[in-house]
Protein backbone atom coordinates (compact mmCIF):
# COMPACT_ATOMS: atom_id res chain seq x y z
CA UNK A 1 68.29 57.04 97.97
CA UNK A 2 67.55 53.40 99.43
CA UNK A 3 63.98 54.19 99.05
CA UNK A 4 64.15 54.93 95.24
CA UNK A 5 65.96 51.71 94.32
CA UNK A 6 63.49 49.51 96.38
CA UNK A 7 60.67 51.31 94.15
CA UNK A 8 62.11 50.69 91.05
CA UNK A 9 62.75 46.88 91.92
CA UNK A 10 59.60 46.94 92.94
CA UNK A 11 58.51 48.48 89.38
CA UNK A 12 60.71 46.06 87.67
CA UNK A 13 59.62 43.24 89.64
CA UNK A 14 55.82 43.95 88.81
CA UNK A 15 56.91 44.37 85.01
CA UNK A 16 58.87 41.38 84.90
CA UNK A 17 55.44 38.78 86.35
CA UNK A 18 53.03 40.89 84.31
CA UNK A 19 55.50 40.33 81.11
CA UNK A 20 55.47 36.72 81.73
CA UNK A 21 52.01 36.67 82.21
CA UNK A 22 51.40 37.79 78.95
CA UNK A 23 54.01 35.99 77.41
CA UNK A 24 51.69 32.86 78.82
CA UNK A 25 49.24 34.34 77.46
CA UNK A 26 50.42 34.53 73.99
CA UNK A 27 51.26 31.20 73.96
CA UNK A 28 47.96 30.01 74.61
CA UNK A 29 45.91 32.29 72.19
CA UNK A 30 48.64 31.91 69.15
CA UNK A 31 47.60 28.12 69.24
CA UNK A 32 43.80 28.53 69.88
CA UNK A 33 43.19 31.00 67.07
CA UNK A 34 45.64 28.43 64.77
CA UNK A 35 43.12 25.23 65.85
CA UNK A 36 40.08 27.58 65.53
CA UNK A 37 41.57 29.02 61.68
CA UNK A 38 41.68 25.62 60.27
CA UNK A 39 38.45 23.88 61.79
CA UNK A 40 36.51 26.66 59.44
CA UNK A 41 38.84 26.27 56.77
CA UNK A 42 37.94 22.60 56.78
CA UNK A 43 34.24 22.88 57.56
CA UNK A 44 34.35 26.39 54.57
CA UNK A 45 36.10 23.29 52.14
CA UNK A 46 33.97 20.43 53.10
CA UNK A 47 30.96 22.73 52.30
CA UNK A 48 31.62 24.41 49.08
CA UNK A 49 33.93 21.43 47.38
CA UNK A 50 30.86 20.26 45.39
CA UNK A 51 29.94 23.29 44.19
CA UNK A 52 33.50 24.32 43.36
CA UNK A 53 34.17 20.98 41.72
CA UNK A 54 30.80 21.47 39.82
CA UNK A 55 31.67 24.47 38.09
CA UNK A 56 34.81 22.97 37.21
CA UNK A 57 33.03 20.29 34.94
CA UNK A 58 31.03 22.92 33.75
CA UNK A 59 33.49 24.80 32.60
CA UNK A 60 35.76 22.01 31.03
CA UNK A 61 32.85 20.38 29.25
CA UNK A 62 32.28 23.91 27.81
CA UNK A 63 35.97 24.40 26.80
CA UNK A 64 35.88 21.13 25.55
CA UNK A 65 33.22 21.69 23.28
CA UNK A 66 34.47 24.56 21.90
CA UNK A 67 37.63 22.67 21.03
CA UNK A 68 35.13 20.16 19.03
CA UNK A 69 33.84 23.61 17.16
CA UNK A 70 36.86 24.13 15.73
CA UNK A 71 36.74 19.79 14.57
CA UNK A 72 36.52 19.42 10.97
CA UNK A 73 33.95 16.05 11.05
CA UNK A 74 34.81 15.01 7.73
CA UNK A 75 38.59 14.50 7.90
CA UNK A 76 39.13 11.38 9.96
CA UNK A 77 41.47 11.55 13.14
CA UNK A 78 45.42 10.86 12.18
């Protein structure tokens, strides 16, 4: 009966370093991937912001003139 507890604190003892282990583990690749996430977010930004930002004054110089289509010309601004 001696024999069978040994084994199992020898089981638990084993679960218990390999647990930490990969508790250690975590704790290193949870940061890593975080640093690694936002250094191509930043470089993804950094390269599409002008073309992004382009568009955008596309598209409001179109909106805006199709506000002036709807502009009567000859009835001056109140």
């Amino acid at each position: 009966m001696n024999l069978g507890v040994e084994k199992l604190q020898m089981i638990f003892a084993a679960t218990a370093s390999s647990s930490s282990a990969f508790a250690a583990l975590i704790w290193w690749l949870v940061p890593f991937f975080a640093v690694l996430g936002a250094i191509i977010y930043v470089t993804w930004v950094a390269k599409f912001k002008d073309k992004y930002a382009n568009e955008t004054n596309r598209s409001v110089t179109k909106f805006q003139s199709f506000q002036d289509s709807f502009r009567d010309d000859t009835t001056p601004n109140s």
